[in-house]
Protein backbone atom coordinates (compact mmCIF):
# COMPACT_ATOMS: atom_id res chain seq x y z
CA UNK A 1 -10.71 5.30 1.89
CA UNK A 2 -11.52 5.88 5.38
CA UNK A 3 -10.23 8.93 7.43
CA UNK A 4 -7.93 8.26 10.13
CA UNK A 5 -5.56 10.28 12.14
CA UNK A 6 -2.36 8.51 11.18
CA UNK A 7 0.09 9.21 8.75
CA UNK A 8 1.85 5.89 8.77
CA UNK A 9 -0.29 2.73 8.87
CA UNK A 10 0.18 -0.92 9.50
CA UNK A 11 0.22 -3.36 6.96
CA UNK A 12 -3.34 -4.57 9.20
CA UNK A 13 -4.93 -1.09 9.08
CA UNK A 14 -3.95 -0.46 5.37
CA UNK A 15 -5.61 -3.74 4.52
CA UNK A 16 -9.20 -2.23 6.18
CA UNK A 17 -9.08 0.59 4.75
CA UNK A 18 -8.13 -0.59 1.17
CA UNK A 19 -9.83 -3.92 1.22
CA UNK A 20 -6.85 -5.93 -0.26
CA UNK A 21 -5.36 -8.56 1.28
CA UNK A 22 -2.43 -8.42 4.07
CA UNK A 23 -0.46 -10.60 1.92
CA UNK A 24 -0.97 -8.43 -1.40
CA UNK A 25 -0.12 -5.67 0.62
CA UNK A 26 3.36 -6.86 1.96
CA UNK A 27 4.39 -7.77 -1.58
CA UNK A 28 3.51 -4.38 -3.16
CA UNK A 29 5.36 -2.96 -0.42
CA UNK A 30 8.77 -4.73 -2.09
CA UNK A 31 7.69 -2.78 -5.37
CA UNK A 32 9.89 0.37 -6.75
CA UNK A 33 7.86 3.82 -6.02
CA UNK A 34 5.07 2.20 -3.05
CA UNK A 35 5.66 4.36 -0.34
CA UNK A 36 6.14 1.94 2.46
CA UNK A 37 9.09 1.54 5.25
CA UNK A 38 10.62 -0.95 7.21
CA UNK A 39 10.73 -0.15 11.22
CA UNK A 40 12.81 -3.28 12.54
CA UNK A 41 10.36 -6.18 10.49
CA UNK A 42 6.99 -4.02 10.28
CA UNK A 43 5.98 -2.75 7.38
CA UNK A 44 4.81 1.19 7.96
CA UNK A 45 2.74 2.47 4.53
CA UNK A 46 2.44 6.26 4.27
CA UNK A 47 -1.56 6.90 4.02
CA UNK A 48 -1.45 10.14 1.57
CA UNK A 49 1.05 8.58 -0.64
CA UNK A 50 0.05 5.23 -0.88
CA UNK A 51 -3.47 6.46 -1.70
CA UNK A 52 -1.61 8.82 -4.45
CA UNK A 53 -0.13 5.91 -5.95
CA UNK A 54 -2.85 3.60 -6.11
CA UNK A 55 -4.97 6.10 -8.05
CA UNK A 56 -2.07 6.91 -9.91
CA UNK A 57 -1.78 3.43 -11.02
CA UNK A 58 -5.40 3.15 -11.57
CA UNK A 59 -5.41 5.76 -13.84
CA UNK A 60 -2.90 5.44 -16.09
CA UNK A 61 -3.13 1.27 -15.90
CA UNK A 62 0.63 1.38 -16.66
CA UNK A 63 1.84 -1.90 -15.02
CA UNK A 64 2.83 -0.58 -12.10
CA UNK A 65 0.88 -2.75 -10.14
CA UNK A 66 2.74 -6.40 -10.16
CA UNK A 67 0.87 -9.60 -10.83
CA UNK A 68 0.40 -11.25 -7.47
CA UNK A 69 -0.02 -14.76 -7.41
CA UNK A 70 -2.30 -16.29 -5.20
C-alpha cells in the first residue's frame, strides 16, 4: 500500500490504495474485528490496522474475509 499521512481514511481513499472496490469495502466494514468507524454516515478505516488485518487474513486464510456477492 501507498504511504499517506492519514491515520483514518475514507472508504474512497482506502479503495486506491487497496484496489478493492468501494462497495466491498463498505461491507467488510460491517464485519466483526475490521477496524473501521462510523462519523455521522461515513465510514472512517484506520490505515495501520486495516492493513494488519488484511495480511492477517491473508495469512492464515481463516474465513475471516466474508463472501461478497457481486
Amino acid at each position: 500500500m501507498t504511504e499517506t499521512g492519514k491515520i483514518l481514511l475514507s472508504v474512497q481513499e482506502f479503495s486506491e490504495i487497496t484496489g478493492l472496490g468501494e462497495k466491498s469495502i463498505r461491507r467488510l466494514s460491517h464485519v466483526q474485528g475490521f477496524p473501521a468507524i462510523r462519523i455521522g454516515h461515513r465510514i472512517m478505516i484506520h490505515k495501520q490496522s486495516a492493513e494488519d488485518w488484511l495480511a492477517d487474513c491473508a495469512a492464515h486464510q481463516d474465513a475471516c474475509l466474508p463472501v461478497i456477492d457481486i
